[in-house]
Protein backbone atom coordinates (compact mmCIF):
# COMPACT_ATOMS: atom_id res chain seq x y z
CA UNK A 1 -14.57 3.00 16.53
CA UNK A 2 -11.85 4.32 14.75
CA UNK A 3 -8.68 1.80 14.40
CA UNK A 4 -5.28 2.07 16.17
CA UNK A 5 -3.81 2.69 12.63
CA UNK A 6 -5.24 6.05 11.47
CA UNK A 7 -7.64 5.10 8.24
CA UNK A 8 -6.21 7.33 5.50
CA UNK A 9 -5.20 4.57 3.26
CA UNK A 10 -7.00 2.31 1.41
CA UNK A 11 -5.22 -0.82 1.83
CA UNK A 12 -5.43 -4.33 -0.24
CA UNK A 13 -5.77 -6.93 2.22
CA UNK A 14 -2.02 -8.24 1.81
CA UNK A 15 0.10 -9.16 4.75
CA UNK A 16 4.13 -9.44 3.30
CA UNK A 17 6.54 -11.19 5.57
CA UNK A 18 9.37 -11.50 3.64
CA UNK A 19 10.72 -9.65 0.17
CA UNK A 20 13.39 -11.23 -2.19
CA UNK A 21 14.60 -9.68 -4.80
CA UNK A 22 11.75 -8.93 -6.80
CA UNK A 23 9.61 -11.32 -4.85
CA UNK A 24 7.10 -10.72 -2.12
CA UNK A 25 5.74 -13.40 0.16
CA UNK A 26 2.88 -13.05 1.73
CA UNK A 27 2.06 -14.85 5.47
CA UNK A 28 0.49 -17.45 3.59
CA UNK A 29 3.15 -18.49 1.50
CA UNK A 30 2.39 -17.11 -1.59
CA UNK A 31 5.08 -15.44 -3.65
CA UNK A 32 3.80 -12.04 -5.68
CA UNK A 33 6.29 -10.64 -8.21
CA UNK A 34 6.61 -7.10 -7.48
CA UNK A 35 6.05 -4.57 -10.18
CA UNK A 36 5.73 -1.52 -7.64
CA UNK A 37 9.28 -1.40 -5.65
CA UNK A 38 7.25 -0.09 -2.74
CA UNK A 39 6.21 3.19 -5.24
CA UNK A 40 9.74 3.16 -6.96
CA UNK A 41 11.84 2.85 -3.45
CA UNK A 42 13.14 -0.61 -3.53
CA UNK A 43 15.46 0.47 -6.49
CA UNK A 44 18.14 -2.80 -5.59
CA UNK A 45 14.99 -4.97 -5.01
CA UNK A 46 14.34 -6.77 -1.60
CA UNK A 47 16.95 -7.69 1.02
CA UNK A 48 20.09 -6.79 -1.44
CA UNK A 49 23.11 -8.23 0.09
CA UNK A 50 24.70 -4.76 -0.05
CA UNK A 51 22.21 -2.78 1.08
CA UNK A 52 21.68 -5.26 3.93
CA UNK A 53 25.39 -5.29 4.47
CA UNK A 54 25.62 -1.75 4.89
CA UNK A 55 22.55 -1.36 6.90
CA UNK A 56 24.07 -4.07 9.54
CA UNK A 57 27.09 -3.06 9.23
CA UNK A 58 26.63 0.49 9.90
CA UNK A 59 23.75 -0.27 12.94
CA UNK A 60 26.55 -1.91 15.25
CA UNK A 61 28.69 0.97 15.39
CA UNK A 62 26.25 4.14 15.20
CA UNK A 63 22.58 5.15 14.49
CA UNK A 64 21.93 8.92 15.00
CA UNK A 65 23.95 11.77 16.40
CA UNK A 66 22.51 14.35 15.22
CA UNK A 67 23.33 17.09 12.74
CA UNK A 68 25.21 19.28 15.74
CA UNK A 69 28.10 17.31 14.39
CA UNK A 70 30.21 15.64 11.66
CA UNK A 71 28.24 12.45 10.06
CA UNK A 72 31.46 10.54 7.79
CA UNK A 73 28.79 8.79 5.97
CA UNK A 74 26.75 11.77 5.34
CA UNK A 75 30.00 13.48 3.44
CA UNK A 76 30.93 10.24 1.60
CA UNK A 77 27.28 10.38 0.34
CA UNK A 78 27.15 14.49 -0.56
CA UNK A 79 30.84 13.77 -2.12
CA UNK A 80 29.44 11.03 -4.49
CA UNK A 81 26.46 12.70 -5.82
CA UNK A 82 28.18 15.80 -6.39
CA UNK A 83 30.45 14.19 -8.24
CA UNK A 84 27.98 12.37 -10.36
CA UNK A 85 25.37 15.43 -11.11
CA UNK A 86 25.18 18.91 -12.02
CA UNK A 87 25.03 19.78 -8.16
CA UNK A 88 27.74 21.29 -5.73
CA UNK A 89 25.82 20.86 -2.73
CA UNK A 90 23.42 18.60 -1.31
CA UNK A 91 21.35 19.07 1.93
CA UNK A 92 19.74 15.26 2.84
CA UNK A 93 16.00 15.04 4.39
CA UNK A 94 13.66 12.11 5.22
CA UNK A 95 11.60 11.86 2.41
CA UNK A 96 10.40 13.67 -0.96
CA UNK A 97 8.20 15.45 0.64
CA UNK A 98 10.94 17.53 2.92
CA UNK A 99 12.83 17.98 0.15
CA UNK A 100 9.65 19.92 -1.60
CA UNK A 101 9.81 21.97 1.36
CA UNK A 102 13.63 22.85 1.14
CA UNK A 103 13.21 23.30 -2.54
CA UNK A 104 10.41 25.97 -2.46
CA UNK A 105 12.03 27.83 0.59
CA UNK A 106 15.75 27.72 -0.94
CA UNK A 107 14.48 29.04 -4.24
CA UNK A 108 12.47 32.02 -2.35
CA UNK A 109 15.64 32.35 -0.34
CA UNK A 110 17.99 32.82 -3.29
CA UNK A 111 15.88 35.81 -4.72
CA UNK A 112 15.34 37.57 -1.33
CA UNK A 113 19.14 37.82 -1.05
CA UNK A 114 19.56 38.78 -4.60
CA UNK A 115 17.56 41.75 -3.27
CA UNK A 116 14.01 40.80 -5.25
CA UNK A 117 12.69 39.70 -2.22
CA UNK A 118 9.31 40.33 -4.63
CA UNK A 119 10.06 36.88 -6.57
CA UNK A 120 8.14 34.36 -4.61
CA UNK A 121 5.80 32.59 -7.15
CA UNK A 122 6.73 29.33 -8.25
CA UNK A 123 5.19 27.69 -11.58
CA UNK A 124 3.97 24.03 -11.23
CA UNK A 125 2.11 21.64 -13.43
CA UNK A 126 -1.99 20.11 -13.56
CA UNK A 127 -0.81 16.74 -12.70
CA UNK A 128 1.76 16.77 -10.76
CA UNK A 129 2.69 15.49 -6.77
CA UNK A 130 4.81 17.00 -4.78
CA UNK A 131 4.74 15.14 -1.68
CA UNK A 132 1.60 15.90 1.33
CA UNK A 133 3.01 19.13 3.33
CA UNK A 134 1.82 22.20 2.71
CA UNK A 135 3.84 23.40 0.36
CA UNK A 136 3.27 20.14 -1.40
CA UNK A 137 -0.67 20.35 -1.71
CA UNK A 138 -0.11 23.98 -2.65
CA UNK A 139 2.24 22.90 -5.19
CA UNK A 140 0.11 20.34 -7.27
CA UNK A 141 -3.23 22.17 -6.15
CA UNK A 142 -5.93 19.71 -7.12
CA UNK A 143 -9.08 19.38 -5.01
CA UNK A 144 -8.09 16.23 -4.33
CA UNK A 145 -4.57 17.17 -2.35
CA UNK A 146 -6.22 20.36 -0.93
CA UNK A 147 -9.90 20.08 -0.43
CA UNK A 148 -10.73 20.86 3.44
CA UNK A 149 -7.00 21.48 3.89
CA UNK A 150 -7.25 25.15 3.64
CA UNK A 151 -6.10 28.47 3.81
CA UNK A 152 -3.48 26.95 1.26
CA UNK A 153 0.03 28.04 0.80
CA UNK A 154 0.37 31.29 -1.44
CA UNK A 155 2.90 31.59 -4.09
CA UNK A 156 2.30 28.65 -7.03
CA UNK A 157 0.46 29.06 -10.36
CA UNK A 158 -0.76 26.59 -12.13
CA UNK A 159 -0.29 25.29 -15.68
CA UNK A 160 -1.89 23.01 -17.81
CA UNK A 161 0.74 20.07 -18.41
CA UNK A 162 2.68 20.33 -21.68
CA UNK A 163 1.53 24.06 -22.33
CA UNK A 164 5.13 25.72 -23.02
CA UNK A 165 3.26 28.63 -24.46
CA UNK A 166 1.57 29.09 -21.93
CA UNK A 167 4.76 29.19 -19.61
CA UNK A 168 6.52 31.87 -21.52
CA UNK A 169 3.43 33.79 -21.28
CA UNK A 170 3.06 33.33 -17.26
CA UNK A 171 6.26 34.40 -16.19
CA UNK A 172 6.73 38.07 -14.69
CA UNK A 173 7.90 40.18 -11.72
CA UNK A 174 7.03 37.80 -9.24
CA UNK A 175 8.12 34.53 -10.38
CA UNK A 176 10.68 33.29 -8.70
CA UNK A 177 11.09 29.04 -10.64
CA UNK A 178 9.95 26.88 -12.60
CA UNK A 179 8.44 23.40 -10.83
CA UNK A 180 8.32 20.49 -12.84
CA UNK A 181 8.66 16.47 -12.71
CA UNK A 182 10.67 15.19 -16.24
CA UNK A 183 8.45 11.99 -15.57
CA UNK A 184 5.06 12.47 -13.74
CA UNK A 185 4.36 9.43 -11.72
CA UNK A 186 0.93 9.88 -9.77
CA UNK A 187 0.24 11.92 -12.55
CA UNK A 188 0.11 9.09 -15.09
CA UNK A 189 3.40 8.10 -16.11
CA UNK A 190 3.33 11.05 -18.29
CA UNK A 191 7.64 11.85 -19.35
CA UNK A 192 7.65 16.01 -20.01
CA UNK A 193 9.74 15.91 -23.70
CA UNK A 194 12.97 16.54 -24.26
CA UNK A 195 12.51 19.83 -25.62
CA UNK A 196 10.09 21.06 -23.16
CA UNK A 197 12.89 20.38 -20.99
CA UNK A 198 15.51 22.51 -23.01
CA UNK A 199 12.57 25.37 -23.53
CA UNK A 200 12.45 25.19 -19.37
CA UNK A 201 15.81 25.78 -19.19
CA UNK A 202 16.27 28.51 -21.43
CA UNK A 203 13.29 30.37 -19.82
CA UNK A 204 14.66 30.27 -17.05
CA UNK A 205 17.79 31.20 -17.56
CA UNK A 206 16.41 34.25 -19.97
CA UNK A 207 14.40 35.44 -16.92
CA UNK A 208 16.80 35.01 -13.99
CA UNK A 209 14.55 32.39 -12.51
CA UNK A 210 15.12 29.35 -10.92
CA UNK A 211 14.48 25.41 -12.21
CA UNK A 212 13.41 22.86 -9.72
CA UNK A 213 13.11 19.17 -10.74
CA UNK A 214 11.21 16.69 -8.37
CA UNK A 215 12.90 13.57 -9.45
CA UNK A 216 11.51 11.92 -6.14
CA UNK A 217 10.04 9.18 -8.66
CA UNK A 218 11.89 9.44 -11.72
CA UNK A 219 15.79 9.47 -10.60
CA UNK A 220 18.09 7.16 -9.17
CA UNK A 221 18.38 5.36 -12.75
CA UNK A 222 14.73 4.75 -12.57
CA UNK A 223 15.00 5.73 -16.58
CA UNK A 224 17.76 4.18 -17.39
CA UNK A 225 20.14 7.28 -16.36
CA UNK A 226 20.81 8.53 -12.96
CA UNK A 227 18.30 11.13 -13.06
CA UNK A 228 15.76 11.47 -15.98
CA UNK A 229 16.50 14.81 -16.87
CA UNK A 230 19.83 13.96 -18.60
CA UNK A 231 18.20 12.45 -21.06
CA UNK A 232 17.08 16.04 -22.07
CA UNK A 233 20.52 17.09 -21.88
CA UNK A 234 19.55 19.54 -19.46
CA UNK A 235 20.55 20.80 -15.71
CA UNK A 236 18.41 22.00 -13.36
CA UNK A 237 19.41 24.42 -10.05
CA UNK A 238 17.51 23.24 -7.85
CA UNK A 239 16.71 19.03 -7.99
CA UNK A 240 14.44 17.05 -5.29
CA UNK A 241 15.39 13.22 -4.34
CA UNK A 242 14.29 10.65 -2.65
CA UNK A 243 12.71 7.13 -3.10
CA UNK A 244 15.53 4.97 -4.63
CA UNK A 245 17.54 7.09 -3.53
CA UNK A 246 17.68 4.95 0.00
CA UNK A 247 16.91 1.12 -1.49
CA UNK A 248 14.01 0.85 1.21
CA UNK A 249 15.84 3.43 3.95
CA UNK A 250 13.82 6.43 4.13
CA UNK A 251 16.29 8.82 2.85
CA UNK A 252 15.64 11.99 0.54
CA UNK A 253 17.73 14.50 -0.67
CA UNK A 254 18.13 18.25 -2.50
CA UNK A 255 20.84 18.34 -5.12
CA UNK A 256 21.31 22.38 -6.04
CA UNK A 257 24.49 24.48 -7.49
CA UNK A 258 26.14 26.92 -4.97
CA UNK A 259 24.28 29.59 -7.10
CA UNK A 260 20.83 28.55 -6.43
CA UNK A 261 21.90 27.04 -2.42
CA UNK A 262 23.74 30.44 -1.94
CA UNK A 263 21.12 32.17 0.52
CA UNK A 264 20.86 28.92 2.67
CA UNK A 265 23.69 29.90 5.40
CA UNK A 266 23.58 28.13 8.67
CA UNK A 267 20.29 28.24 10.66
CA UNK A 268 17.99 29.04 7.71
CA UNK A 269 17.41 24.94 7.43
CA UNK A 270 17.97 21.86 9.49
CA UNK A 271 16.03 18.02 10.17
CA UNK A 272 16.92 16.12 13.09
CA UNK A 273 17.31 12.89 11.46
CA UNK A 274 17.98 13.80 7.82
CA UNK A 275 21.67 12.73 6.63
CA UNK A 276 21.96 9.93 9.44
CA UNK A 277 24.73 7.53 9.60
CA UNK A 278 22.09 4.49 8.85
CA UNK A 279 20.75 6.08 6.20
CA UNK A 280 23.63 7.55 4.30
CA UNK A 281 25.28 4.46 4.88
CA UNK A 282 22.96 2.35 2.71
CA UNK A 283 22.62 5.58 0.59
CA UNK A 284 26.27 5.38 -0.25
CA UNK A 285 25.71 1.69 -1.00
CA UNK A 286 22.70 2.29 -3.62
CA UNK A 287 24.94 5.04 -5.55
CA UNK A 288 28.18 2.46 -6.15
CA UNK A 289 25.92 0.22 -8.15
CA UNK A 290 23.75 2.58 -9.44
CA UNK A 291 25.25 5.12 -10.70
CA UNK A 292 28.06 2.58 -12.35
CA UNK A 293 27.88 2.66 -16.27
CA UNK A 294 27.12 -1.07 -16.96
CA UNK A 295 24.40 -0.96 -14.29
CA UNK A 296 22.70 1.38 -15.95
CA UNK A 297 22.72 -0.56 -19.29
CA UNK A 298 21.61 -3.12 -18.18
CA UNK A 299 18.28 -0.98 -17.24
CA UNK A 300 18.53 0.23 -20.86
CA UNK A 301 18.09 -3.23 -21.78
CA UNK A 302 15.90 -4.37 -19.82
CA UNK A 303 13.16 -1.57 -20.20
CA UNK A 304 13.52 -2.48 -23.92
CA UNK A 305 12.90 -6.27 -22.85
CA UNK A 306 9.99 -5.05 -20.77
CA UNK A 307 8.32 -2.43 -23.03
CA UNK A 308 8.36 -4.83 -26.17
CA UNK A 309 6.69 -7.35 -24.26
CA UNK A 310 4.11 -4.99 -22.60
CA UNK A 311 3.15 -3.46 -25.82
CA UNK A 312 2.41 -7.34 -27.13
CA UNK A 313 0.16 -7.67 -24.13
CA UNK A 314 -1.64 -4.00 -24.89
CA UNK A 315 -2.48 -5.66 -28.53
CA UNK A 316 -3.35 -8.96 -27.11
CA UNK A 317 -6.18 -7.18 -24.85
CA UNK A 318 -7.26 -4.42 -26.50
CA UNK A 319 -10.31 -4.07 -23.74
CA UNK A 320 -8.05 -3.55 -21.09
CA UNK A 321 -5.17 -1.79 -22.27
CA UNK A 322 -4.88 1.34 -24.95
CA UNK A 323 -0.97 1.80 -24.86
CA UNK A 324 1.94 1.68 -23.22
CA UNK A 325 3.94 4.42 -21.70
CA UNK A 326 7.05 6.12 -19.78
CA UNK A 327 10.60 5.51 -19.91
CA UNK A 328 12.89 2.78 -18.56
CA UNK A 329 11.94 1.22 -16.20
CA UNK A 330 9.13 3.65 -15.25
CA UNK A 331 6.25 2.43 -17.17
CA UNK A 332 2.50 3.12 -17.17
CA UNK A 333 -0.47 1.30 -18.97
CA UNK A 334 -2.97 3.29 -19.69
CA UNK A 335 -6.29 1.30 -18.99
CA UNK A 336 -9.40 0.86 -21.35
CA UNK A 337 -11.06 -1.03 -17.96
CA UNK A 338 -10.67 0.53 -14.51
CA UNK A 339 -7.74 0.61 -13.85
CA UNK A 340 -8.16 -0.13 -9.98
CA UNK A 341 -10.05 -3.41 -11.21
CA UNK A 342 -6.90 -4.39 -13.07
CA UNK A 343 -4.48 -3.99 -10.12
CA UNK A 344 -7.21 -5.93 -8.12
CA UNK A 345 -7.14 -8.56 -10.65
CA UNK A 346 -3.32 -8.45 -10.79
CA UNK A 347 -3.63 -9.19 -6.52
CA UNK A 348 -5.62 -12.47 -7.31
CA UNK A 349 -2.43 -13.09 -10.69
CA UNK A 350 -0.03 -12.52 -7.50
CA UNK A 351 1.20 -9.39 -9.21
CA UNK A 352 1.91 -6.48 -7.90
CA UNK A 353 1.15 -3.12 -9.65
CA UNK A 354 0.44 0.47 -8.77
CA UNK A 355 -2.73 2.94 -9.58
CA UNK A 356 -2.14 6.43 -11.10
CA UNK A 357 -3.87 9.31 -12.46
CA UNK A 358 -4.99 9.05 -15.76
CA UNK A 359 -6.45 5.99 -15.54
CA UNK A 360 -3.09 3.83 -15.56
CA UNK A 361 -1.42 1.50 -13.75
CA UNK A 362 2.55 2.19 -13.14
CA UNK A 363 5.25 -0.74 -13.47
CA UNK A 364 7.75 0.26 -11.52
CA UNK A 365 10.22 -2.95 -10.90
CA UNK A 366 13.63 -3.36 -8.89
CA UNK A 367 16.10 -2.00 -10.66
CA UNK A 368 17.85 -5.55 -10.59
CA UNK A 369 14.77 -7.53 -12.35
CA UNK A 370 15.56 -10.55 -13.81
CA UNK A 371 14.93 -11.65 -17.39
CA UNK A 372 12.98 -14.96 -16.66
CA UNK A 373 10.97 -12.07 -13.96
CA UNK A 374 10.04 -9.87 -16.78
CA UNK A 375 8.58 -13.16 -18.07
CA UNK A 376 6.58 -14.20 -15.69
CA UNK A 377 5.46 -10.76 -14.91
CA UNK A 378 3.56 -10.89 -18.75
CA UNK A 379 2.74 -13.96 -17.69
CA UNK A 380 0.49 -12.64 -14.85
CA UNK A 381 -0.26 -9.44 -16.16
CA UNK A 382 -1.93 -11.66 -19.25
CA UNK A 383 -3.92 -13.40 -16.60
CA UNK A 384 -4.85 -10.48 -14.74
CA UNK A 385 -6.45 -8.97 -18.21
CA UNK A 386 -7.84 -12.28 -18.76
CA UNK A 387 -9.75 -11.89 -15.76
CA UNK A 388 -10.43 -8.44 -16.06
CA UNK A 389 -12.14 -9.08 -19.73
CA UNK A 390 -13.96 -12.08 -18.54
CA UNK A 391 -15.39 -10.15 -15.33
């Protein structure tokens, strides 16, 4: 018989109750330390007094009206990411994966009303994840995302990750952007460098096309800046946004300049929920701390606290772990074991980590992680590998 819950995930028998900070607790009692933020959401950590301030705060006064009308909290919240990104305009969704959609149809949109209405093909990555629609799976086109899901999506080629060659040599008549993630996160924890970024850019802008960064995983100072790609010294047109975005809300979000947004008039988009007062509400709440200077330094630091650390573990279990990668606070092992046997061991550790591609496990902690928590967490990731080599 199949269960109430529809059995497309393959869950770890863990019941939480209660999250603090960086701390789970399970029914039981026990208390995990949580390296996986809920898959990079929980970018403030569990139950942060401001995000739980402006949640409450915000429920006993309004929840939904509707984008037929004016949402205060949804301008306060366009206002402060345009004024802390390349963007002039921001359109706000549910999740990543609506924002994928937006994405691919405003960058179709933009050429069809530049009168190439020819310009539909959009250049992706092997590796990447775009979210689970159907412009997603067509996006990152593994078997895996699209086997028995077919006819797929037209309009997306391919590329082997890190190939710039093989970019410049792929774009023609038809292509209408340029797809990418500056930090893969399913894919592996695998950051695109810096001046693949720039040679993006400048393809694009040689060709009149379009480029699109999915920073679903990799923004909201998950990198120690407020998105990834400014590390690159790069903008895109086009950027996708979600996750942290929300601290825990589901709230996404596409970022774009009024060049690339300028064939998106009213009726050509629209979400029920997306840009509610509950959500922009604790959105506006995540952006005044995270987007503040010395917030973001203190991720600096503390990814350099982390990473030391986690490359001392990779040399003190060399049978487990063959390096360490990523940047910030985005961080991957890369596994010698199997790297689904080291989460499992990190479970039993009371650990929390999160399987990738690529055989890796991602590290992915609050935001707000404590010193004496980055401790502990080597502290159970050393018994996790412990177990792991003695298995």
């Amino acid at each position: 018989m199949i269960p109430s819950v529809l059995p497309t995930y393959n869950r770890a028998p863990l019941n939480f109750v209660k999250g603090e900070g960086s701390w789970l607790i399970e029914a039981d009692g026990r208390r995990f330390l949580d390296l996986g933020s809920g898959i990079a959401v929980n970018a403030l950590g569990h139950a942060h007094p401001a995000l739980v301030e402006a949640l409450t705060s915000q429920a006993q006064n309004l929840w939904h009206v509707s984008n037929l009308y004016e949402i205060p909290q949804q301008q306060a919240l366009a206002d402060k990411l345009v004024a802390e990104t390349f963007a002039d305009t921001v359109f706000f969704t549910n999740s990543g994966t609506e924002a994928c959609e937006l994405a691919v149809k405003m960058a179709r949109k933009y050429h069809f009303e530049k009168g190439t209405p020819e310009k539909v093909e959009i250049i992706t990555f092997e590796g990447s994840f775009h979210g689970r629609s159907s412009a997603g799976i067509a996006a990152a086109g593994s078997e895996k995302m699209t086997k028995g899901f077919g006819p797929l999506l037209p309009g997306f080629v391919h590329l082997p990750w890190g190939d710039a060659q093989a970019v410049a040599a792929t774009i023609d008549e038809n292509t209408a952007a340029i797809l990418v993630e500056p930090v893969q996160g399913e894919g592996g924890i695998r950051p695109m460098p810096d001046q693949d970024l720039k040679d993006l850019r400048a393809l694009c802008d040689e060709h009149g096309i379009l480029l699109i960064l999915d920073e679903v995983q990799c923004g909201v100072g998950r990198t120690g800046k407020l998105f990834a790609h400014e590390w690159a010294g790069i903008t895109p047109d086009i950027m996708m946004v979600a996750k942290g975005i929300g601290g825990g809300f589901p709230l996404g979000a596409v970022l774009a300049t009024e060049n690339a947004a300028s064939g998106m008039t009213a009726g050509t988009h629209g979400s029920t929920y997306g840009g509610n007062p509950l959500g922009c509400a604790v959105g506006c709440a995540v952006m005044d701390h995270v987007a503040a200077p010395e917030f973001l330094a203190e991720v600096n630091r503390k990814a350099g606290l982390l990473r030391q650390k986690l490359e001392g573990l990779v040399a003190s279990h060399p049978a487990v772990f063959e390096e360490v990668r990523g940047s910030g606070l985005m961080l991957g092992l890369k596994c010698k074991a199997v790297n689904a046997e080291v989460v499992k061991a990190g479970y039993a550790a009371e650990v929390i980590t999160v399987p990738a591609a690529d055989n890796v496990i991602r590290l992915l902690p609050a935001l707000t992680i404590s010193d004496a928590d980055i401790d502990e967490a080597i502290l159970r990731l050393e018994a996790a590998a412990a177990a792991v080599e003695a298995a």
